[in-house]
PDB file of N, CA and C in Angstrom:
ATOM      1  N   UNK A   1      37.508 -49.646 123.370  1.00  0.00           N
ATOM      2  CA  UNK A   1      36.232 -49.565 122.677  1.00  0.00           C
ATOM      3  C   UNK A   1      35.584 -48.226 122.987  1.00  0.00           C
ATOM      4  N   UNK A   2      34.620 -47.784 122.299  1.00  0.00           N
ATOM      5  CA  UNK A   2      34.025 -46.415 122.279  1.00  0.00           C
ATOM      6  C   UNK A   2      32.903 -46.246 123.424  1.00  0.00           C
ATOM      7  N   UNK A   3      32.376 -47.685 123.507  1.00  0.00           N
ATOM      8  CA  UNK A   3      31.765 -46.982 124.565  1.00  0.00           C
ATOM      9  C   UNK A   3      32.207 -47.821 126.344  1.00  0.00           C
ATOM     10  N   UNK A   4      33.578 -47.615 126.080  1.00  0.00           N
ATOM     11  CA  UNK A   4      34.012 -47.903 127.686  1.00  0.00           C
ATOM     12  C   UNK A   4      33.606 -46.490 128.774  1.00  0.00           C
ATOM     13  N   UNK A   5      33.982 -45.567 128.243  1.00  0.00           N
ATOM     14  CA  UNK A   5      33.131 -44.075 128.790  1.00  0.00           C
ATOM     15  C   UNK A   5      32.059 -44.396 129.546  1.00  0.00           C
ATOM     16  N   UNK A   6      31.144 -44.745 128.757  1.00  0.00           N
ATOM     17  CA  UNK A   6      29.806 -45.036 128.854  1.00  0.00           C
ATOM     18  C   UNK A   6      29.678 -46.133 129.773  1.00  0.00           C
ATOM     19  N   UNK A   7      29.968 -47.351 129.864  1.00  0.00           N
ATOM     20  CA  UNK A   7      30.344 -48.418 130.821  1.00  0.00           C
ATOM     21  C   UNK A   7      30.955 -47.548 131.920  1.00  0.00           C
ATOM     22  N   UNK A   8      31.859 -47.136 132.327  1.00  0.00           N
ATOM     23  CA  UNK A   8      32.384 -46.924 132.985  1.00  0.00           C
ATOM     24  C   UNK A   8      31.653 -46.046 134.020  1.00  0.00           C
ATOM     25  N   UNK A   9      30.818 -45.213 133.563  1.00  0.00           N
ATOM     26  CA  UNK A   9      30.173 -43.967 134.238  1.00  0.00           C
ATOM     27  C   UNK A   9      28.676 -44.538 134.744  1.00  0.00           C
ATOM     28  N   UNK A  10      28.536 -45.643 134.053  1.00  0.00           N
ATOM     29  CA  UNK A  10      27.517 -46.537 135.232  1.00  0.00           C
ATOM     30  C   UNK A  10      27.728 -47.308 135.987  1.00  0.00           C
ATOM     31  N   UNK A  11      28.935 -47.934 135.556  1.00  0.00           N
ATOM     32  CA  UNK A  11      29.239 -48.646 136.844  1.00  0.00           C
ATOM     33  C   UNK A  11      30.203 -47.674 138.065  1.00  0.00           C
ATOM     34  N   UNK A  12      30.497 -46.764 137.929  1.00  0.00           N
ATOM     35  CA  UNK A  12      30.174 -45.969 139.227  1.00  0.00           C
ATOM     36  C   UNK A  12      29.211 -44.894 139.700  1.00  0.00           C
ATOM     37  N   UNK A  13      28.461 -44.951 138.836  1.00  0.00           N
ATOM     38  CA  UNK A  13      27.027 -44.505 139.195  1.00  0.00           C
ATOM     39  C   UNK A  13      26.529 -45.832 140.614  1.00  0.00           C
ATOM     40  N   UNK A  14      26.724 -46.949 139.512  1.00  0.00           N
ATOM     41  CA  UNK A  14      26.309 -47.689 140.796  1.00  0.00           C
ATOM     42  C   UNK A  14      27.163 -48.002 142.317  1.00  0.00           C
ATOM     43  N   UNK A  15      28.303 -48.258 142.171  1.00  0.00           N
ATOM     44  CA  UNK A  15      29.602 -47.969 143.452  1.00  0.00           C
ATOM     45  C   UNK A  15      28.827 -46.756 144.309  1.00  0.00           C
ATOM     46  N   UNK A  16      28.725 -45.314 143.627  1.00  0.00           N
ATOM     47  CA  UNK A  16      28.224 -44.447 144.511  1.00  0.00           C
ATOM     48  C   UNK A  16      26.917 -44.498 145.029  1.00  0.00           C
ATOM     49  N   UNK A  17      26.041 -45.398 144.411  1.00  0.00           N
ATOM     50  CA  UNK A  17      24.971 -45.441 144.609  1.00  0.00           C
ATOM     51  C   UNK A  17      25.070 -46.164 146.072  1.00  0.00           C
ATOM     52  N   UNK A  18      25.723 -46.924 146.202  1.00  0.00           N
ATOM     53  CA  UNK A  18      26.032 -48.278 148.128  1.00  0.00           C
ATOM     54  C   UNK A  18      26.793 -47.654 148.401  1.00  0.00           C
ATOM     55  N   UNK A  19      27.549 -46.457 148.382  1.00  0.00           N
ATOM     56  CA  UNK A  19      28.346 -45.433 149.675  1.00  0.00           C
ATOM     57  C   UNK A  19      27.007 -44.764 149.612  1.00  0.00           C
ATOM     58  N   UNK A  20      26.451 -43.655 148.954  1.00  0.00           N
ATOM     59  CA  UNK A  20      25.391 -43.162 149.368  1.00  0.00           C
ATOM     60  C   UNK A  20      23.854 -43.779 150.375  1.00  0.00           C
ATOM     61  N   UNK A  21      23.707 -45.196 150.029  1.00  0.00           N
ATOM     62  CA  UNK A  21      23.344 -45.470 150.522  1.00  0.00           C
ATOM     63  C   UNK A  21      23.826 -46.223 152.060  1.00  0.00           C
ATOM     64  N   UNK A  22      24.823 -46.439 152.107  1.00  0.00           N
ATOM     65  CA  UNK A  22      25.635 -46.590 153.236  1.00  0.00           C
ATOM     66  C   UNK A  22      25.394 -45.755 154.063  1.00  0.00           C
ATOM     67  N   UNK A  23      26.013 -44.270 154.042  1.00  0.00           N
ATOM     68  CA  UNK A  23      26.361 -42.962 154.265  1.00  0.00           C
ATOM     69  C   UNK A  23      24.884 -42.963 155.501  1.00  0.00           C
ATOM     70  N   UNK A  24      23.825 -42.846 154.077  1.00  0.00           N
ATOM     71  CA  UNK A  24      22.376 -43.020 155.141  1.00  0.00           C
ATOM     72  C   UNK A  24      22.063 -43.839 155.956  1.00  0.00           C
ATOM     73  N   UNK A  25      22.179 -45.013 156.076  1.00  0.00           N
ATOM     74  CA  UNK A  25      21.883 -46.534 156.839  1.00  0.00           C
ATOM     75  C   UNK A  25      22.542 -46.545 158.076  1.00  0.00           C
ATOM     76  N   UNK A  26      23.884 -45.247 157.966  1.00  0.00           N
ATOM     77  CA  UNK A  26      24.408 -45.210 159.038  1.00  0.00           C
ATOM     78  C   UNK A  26      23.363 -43.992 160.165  1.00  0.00           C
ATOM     79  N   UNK A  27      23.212 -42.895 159.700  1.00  0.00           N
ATOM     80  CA  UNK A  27      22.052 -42.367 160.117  1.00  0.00           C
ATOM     81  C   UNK A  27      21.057 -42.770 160.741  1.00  0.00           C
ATOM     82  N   UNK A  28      20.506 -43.563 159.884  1.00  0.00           N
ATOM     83  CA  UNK A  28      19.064 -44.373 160.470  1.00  0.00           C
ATOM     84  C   UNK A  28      19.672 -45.358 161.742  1.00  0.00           C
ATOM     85  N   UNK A  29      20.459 -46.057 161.392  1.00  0.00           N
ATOM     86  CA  UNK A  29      21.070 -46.915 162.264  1.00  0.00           C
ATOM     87  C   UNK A  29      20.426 -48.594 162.101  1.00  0.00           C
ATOM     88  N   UNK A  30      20.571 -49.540 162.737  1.00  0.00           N
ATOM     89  CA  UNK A  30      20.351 -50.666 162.780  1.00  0.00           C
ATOM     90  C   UNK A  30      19.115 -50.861 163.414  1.00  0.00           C
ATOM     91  N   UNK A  31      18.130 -51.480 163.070  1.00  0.00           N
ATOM     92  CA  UNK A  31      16.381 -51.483 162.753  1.00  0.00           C
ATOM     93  C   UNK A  31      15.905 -53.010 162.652  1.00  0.00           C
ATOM     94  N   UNK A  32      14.911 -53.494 163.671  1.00  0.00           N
ATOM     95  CA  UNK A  32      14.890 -54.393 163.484  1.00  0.00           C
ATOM     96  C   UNK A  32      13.435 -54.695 162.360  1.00  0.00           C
ATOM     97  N   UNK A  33      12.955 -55.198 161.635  1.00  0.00           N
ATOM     98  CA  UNK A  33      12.129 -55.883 160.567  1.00  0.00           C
ATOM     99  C   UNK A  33      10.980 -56.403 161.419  1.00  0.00           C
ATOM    100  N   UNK A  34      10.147 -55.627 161.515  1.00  0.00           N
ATOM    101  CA  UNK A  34       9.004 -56.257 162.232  1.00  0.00           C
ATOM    102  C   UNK A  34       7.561 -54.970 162.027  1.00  0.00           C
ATOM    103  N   UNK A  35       6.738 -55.394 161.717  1.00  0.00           N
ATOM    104  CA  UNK A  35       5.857 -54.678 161.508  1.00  0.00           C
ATOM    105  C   UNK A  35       5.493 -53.432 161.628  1.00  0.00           C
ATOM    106  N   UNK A  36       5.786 -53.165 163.095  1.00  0.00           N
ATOM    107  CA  UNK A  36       6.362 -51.832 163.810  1.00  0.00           C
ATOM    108  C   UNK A  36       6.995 -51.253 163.618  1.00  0.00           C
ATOM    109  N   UNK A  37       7.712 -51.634 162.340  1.00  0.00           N
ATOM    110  CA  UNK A  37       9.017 -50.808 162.014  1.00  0.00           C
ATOM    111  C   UNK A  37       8.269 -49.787 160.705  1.00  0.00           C
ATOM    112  N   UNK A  38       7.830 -50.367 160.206  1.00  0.00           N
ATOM    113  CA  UNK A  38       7.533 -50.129 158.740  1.00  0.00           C
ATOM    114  C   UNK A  38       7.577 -48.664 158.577  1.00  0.00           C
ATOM    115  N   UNK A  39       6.617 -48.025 159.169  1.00  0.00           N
ATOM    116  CA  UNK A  39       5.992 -46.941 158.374  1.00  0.00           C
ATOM    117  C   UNK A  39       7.108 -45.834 159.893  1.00  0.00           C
ATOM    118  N   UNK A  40       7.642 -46.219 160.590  1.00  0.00           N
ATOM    119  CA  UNK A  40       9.105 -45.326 161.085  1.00  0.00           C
ATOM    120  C   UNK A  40      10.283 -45.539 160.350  1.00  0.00           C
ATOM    121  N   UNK A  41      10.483 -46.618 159.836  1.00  0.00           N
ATOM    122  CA  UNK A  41      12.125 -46.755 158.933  1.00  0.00           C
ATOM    123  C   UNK A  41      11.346 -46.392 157.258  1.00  0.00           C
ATOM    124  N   UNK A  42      10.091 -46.134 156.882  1.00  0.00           N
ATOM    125  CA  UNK A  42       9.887 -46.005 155.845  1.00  0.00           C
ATOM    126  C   UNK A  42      10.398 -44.374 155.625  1.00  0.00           C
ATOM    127  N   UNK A  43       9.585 -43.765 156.821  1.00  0.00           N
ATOM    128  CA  UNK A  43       9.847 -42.112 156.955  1.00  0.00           C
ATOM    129  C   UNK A  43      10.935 -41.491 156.965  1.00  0.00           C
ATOM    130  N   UNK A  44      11.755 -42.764 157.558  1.00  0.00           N
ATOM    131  CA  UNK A  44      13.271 -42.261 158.037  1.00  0.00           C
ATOM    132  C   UNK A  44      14.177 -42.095 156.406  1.00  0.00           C
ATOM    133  N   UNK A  45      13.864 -43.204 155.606  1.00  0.00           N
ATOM    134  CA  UNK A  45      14.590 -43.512 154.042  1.00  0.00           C
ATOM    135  C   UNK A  45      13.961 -42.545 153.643  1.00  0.00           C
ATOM    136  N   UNK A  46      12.893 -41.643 153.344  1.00  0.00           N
ATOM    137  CA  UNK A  46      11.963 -41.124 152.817  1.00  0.00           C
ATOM    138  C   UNK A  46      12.761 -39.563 153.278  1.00  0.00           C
ATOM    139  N   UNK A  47      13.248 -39.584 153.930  1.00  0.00           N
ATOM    140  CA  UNK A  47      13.828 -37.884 154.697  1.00  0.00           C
ATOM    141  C   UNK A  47      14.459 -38.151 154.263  1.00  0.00           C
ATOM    142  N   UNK A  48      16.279 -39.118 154.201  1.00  0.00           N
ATOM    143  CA  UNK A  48      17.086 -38.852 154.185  1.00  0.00           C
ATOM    144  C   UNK A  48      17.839 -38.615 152.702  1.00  0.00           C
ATOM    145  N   UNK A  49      18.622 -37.740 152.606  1.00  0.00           N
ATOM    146  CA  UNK A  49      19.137 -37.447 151.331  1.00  0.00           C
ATOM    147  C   UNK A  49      20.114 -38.120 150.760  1.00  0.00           C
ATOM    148  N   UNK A  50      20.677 -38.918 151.992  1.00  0.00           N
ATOM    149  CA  UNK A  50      22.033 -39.433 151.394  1.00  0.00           C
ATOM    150  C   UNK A  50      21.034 -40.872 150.814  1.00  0.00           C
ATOM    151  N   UNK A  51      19.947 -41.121 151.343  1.00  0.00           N
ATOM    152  CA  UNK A  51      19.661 -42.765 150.839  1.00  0.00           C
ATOM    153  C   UNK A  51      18.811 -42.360 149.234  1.00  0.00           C
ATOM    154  N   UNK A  52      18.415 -41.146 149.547  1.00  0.00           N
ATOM    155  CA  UNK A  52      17.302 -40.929 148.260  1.00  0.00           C
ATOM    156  C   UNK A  52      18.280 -40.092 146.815  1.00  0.00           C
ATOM    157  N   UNK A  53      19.714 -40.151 147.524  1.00  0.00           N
ATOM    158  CA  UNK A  53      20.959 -39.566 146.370  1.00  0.00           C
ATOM    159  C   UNK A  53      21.075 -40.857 145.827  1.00  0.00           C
ATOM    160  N   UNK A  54      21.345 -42.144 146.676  1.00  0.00           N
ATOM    161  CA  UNK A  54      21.795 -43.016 146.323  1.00  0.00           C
ATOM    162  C   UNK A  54      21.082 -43.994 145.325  1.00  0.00           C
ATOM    163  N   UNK A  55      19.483 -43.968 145.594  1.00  0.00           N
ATOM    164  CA  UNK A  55      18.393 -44.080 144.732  1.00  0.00           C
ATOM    165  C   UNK A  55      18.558 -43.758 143.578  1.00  0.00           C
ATOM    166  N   UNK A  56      18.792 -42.787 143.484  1.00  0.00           N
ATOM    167  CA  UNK A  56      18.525 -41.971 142.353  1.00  0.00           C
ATOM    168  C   UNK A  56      20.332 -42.542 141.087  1.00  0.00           C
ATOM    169  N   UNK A  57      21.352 -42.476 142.112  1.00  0.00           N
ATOM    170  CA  UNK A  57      22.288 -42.933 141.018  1.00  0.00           C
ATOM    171  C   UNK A  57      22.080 -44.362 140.802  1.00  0.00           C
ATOM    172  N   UNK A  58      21.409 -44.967 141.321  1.00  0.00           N
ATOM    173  CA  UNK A  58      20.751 -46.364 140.729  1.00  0.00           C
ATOM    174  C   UNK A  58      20.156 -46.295 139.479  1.00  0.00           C
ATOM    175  N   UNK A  59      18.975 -45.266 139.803  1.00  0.00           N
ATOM    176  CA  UNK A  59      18.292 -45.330 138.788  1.00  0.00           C
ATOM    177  C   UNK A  59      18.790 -45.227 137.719  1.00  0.00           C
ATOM    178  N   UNK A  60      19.577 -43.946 137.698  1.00  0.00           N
ATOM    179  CA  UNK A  60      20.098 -43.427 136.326  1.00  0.00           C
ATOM    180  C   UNK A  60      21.374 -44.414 135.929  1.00  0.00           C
ATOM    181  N   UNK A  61      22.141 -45.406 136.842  1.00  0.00           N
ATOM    182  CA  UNK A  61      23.182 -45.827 136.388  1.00  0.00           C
ATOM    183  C   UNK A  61      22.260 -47.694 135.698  1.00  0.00           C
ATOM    184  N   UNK A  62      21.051 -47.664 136.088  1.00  0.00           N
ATOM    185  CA  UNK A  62      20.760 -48.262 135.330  1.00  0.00           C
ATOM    186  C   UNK A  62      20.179 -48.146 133.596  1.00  0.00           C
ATOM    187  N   UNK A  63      19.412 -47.073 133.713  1.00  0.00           N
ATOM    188  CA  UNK A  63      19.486 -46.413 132.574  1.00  0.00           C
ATOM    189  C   UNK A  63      20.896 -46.594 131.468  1.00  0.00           C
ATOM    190  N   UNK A  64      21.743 -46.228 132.311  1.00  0.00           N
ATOM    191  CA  UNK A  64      22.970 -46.045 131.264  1.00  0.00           C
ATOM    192  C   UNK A  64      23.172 -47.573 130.845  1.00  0.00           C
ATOM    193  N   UNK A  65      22.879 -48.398 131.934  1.00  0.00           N
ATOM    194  CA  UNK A  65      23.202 -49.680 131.680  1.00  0.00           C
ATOM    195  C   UNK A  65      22.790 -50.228 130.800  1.00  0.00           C
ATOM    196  N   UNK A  66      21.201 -49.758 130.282  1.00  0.00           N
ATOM    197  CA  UNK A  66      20.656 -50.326 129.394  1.00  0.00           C
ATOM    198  C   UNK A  66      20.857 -49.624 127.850  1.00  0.00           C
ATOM    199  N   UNK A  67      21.301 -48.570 128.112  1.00  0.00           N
ATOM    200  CA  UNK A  67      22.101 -48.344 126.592  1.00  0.00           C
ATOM    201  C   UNK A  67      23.347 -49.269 126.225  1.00  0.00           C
ATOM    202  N   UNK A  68      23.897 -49.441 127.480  1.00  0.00           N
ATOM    203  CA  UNK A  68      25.091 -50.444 127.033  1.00  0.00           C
ATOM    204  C   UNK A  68      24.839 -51.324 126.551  1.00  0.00           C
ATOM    205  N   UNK A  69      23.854 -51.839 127.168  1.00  0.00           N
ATOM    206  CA  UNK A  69      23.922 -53.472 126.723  1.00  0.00           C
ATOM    207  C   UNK A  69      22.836 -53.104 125.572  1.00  0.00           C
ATOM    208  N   UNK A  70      22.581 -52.421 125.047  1.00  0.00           N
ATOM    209  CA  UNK A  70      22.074 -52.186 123.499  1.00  0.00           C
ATOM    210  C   UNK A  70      23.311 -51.586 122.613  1.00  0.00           C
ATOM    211  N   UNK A  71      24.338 -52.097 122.913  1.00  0.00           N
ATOM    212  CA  UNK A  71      25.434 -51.299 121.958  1.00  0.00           C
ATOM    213  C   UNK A  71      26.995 -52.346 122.337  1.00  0.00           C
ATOM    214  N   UNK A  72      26.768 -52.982 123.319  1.00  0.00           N
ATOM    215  CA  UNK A  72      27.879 -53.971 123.239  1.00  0.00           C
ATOM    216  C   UNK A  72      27.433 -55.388 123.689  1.00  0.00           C
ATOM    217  N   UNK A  73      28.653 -56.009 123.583  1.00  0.00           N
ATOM    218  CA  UNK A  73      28.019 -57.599 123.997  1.00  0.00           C
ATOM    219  C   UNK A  73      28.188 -57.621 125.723  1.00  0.00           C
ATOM    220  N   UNK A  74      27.159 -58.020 125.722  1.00  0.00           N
ATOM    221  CA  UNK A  74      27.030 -58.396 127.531  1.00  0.00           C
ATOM    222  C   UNK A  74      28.180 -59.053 128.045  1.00  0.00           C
ATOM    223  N   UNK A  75      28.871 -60.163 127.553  1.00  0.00           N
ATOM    224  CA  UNK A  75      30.265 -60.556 127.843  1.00  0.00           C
ATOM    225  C   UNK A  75      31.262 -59.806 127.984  1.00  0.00           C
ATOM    226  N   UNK A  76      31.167 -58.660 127.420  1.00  0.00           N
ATOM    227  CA  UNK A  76      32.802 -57.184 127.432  1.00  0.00           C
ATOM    228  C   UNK A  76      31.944 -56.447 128.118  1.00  0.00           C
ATOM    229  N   UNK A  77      30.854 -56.451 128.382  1.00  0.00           N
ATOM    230  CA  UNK A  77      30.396 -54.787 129.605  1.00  0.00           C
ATOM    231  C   UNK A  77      30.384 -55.712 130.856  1.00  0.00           C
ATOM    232  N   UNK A  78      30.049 -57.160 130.947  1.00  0.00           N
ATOM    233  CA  UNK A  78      29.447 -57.418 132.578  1.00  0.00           C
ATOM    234  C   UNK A  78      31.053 -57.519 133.396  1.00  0.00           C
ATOM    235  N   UNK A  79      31.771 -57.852 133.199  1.00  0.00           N
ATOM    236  CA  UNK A  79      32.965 -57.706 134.354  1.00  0.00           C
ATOM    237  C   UNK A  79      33.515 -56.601 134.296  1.00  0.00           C
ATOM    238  N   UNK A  80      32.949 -55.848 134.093  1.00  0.00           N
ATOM    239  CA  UNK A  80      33.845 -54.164 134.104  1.00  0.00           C
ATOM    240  C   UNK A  80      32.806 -53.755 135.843  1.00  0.00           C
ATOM    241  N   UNK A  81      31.233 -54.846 135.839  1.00  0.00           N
ATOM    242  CA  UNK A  81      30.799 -54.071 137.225  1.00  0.00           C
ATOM    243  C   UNK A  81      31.557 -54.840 138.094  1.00  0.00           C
ATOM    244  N   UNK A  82      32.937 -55.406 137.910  1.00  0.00           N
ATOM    245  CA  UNK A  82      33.890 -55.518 139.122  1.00  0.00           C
ATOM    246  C   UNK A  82      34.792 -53.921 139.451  1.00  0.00           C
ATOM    247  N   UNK A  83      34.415 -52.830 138.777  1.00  0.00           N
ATOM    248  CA  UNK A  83      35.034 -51.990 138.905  1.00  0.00           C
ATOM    249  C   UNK A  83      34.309 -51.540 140.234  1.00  0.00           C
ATOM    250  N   UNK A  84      33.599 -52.060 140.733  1.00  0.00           N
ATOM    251  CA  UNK A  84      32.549 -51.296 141.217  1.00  0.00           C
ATOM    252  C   UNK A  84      33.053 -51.570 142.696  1.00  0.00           C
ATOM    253  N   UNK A  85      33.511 -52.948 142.624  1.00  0.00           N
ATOM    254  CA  UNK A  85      34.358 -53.658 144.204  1.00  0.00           C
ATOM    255  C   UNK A  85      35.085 -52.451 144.788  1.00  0.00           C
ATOM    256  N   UNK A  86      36.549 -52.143 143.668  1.00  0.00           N
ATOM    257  CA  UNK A  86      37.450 -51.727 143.876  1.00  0.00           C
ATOM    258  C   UNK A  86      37.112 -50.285 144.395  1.00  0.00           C
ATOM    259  N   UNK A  87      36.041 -49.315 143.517  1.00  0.00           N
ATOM    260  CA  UNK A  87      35.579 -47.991 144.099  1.00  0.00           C
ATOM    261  C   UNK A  87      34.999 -48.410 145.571  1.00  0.00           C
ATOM    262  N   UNK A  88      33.467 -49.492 145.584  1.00  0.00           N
ATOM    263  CA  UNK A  88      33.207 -48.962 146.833  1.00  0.00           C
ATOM    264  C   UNK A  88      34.374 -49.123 147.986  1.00  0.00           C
ATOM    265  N   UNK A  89      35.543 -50.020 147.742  1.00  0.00           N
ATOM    266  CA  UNK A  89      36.728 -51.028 148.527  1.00  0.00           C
ATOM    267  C   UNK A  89      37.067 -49.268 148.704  1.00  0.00           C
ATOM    268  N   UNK A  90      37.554 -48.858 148.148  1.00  0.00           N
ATOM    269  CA  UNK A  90      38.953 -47.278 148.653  1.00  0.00           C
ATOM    270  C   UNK A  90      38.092 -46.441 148.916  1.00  0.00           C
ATOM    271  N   UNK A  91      36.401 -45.815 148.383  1.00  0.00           N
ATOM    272  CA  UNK A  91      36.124 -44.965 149.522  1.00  0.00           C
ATOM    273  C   UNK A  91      35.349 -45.466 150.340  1.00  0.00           C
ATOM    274  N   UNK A  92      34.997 -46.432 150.543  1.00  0.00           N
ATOM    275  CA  UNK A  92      34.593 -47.715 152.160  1.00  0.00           C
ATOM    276  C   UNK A  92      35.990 -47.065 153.303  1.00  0.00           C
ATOM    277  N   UNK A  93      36.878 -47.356 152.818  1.00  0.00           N
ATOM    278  CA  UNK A  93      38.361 -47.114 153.435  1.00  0.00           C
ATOM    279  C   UNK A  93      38.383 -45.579 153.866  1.00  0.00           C
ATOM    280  N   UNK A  94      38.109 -44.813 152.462  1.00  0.00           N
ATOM    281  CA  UNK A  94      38.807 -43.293 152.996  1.00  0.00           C
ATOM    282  C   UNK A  94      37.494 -42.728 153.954  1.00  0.00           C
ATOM    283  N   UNK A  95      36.199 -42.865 153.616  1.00  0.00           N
ATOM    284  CA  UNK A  95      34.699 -41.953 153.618  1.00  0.00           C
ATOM    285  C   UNK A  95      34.704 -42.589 154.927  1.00  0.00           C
ATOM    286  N   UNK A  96      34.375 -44.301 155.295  1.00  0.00           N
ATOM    287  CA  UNK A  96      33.863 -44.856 156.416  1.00  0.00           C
ATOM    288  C   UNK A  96      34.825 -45.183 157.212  1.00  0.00           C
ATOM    289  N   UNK A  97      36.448 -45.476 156.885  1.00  0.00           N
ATOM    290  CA  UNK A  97      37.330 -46.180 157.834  1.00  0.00           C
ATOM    291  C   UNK A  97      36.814 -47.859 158.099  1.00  0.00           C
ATOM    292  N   UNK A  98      36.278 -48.429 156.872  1.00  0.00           N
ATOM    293  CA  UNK A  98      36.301 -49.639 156.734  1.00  0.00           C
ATOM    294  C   UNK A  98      37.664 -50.274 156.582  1.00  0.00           C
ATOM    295  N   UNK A  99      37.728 -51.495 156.796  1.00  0.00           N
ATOM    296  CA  UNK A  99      38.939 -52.685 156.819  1.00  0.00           C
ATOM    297  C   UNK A  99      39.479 -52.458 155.426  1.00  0.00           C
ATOM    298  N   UNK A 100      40.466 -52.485 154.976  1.00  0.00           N
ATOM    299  CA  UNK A 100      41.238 -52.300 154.032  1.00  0.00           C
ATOM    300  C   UNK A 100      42.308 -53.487 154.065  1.00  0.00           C
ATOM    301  N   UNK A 101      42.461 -54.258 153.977  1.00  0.00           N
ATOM    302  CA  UNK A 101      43.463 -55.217 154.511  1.00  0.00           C
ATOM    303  C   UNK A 101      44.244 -55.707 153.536  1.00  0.00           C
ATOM    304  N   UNK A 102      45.510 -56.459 153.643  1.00  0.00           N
ATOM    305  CA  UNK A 102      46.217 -56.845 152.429  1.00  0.00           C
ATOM    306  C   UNK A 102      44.912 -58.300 151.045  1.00  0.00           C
ATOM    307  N   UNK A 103      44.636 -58.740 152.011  1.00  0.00           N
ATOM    308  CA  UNK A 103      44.103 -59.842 151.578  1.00  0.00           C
ATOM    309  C   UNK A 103      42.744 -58.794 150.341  1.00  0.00           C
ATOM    310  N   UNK A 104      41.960 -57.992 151.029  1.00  0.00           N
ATOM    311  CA  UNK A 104      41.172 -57.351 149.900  1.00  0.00           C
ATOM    312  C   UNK A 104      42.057 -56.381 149.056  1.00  0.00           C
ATOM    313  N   UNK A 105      42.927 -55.713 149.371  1.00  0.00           N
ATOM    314  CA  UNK A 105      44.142 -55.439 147.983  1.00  0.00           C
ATOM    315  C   UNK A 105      44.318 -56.423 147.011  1.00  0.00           C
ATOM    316  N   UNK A 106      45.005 -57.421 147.482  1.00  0.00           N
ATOM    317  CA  UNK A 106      45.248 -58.161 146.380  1.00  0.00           C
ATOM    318  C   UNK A 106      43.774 -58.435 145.798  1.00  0.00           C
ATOM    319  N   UNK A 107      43.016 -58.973 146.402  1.00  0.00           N
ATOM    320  CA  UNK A 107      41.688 -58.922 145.570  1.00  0.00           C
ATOM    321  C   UNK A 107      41.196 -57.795 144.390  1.00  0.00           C
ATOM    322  N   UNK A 108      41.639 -57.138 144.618  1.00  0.00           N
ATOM    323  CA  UNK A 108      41.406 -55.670 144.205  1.00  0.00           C
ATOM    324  C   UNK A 108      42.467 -56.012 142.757  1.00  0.00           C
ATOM    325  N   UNK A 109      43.995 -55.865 142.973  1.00  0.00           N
ATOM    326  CA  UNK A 109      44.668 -55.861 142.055  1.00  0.00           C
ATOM    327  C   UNK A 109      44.100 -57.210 141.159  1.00  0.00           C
ATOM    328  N   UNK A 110      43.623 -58.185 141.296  1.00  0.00           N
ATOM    329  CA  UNK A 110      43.202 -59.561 140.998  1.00  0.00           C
ATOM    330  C   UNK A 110      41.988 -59.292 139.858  1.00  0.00           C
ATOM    331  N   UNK A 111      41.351 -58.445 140.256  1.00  0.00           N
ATOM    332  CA  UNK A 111      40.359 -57.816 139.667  1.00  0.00           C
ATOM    333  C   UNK A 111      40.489 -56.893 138.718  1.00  0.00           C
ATOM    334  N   UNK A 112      41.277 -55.750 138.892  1.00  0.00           N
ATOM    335  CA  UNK A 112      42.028 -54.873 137.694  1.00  0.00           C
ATOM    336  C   UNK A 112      42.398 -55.809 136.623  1.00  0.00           C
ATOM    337  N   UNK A 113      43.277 -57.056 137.081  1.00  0.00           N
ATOM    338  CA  UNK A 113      44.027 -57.682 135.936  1.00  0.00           C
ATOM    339  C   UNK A 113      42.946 -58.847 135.090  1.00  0.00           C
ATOM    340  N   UNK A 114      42.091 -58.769 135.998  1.00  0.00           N
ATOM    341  CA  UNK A 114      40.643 -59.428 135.113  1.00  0.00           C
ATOM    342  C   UNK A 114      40.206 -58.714 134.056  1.00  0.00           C
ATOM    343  N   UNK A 115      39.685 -57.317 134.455  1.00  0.00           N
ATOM    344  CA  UNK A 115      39.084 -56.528 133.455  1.00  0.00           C
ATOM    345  C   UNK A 115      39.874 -55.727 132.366  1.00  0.00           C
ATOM    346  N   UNK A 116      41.416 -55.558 132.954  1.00  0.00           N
ATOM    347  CA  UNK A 116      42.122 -55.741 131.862  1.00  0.00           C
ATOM    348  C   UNK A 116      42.240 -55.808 130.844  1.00  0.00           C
ATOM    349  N   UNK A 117      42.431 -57.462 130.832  1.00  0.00           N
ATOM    350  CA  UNK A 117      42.672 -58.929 129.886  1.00  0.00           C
ATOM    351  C   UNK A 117      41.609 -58.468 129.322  1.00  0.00           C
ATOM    352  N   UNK A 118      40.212 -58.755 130.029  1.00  0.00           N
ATOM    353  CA  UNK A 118      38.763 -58.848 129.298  1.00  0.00           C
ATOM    354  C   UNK A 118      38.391 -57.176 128.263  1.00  0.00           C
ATOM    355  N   UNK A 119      38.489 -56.744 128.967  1.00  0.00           N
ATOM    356  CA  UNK A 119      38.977 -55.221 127.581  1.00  0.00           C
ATOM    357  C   UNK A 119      39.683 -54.843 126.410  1.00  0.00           C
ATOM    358  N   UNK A 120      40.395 -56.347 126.510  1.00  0.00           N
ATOM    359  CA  UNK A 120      41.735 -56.203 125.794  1.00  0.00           C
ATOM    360  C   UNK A 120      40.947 -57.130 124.738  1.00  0.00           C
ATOM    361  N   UNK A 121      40.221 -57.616 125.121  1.00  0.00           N
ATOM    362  CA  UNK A 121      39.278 -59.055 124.254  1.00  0.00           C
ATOM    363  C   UNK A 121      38.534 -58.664 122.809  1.00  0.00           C
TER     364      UNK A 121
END
């Protein structure tokens, strides 16, 4: 379809959007939720570039989102944001040295052969 392009480039807008924001969270570090925190973990998101990159491809990968779903049926664009597993899954792996394991592979391939089929629809 014509606008798989278009699908496609938001849903890894959004994938990059949770490594970017990852990337930062690791920075800041682990924070506990308590009143006291607020306006120090507010400052901290507020500096950092990797969380306010990641913001930002939200934003815009929602944007795109909403052209999509003004131009196709919500049933053929919504499982394509399983593409999104498989990106953050391999650079989780290469960027962070997250778990990669057989069991989330096959998940992974499980998922390709979903969106597939459903593209093929």
């Amino acid at each position: 379809m014509k606008y798989t392009p278009l699908i496609l480039s938001g849903v890894c807008l959004n994938a990059f959007a949770q490594l970017f924001l990852k990337k930062g969270m690791m920075k800041i570090g682990i924070f506990n939720f308590s009143i006291n925190n607020v306006v120090p973990i507010t400052l901290a998101v507020v500096k950092n570039p990797s969380i306010l990159l990641g913001l930002l491809c939200y934003v815009i990968s929602v944007i795109i989102w909403l052209l999509v779903l003004s131009r196709v049926e919500v049933s053929y664009a919504y499982p394509f944001l399983s593409i999104g597993y498989i990106v953050t899954a391999i650079i989780g792996y290469l960027a962070f040295n997250e778990n990669l394991s057989i069991t989330r592979i096959a998940g992974i391939v499980v998922i390709c052969i979903g969106v597939i089929l459903i593209s093929k629809s």
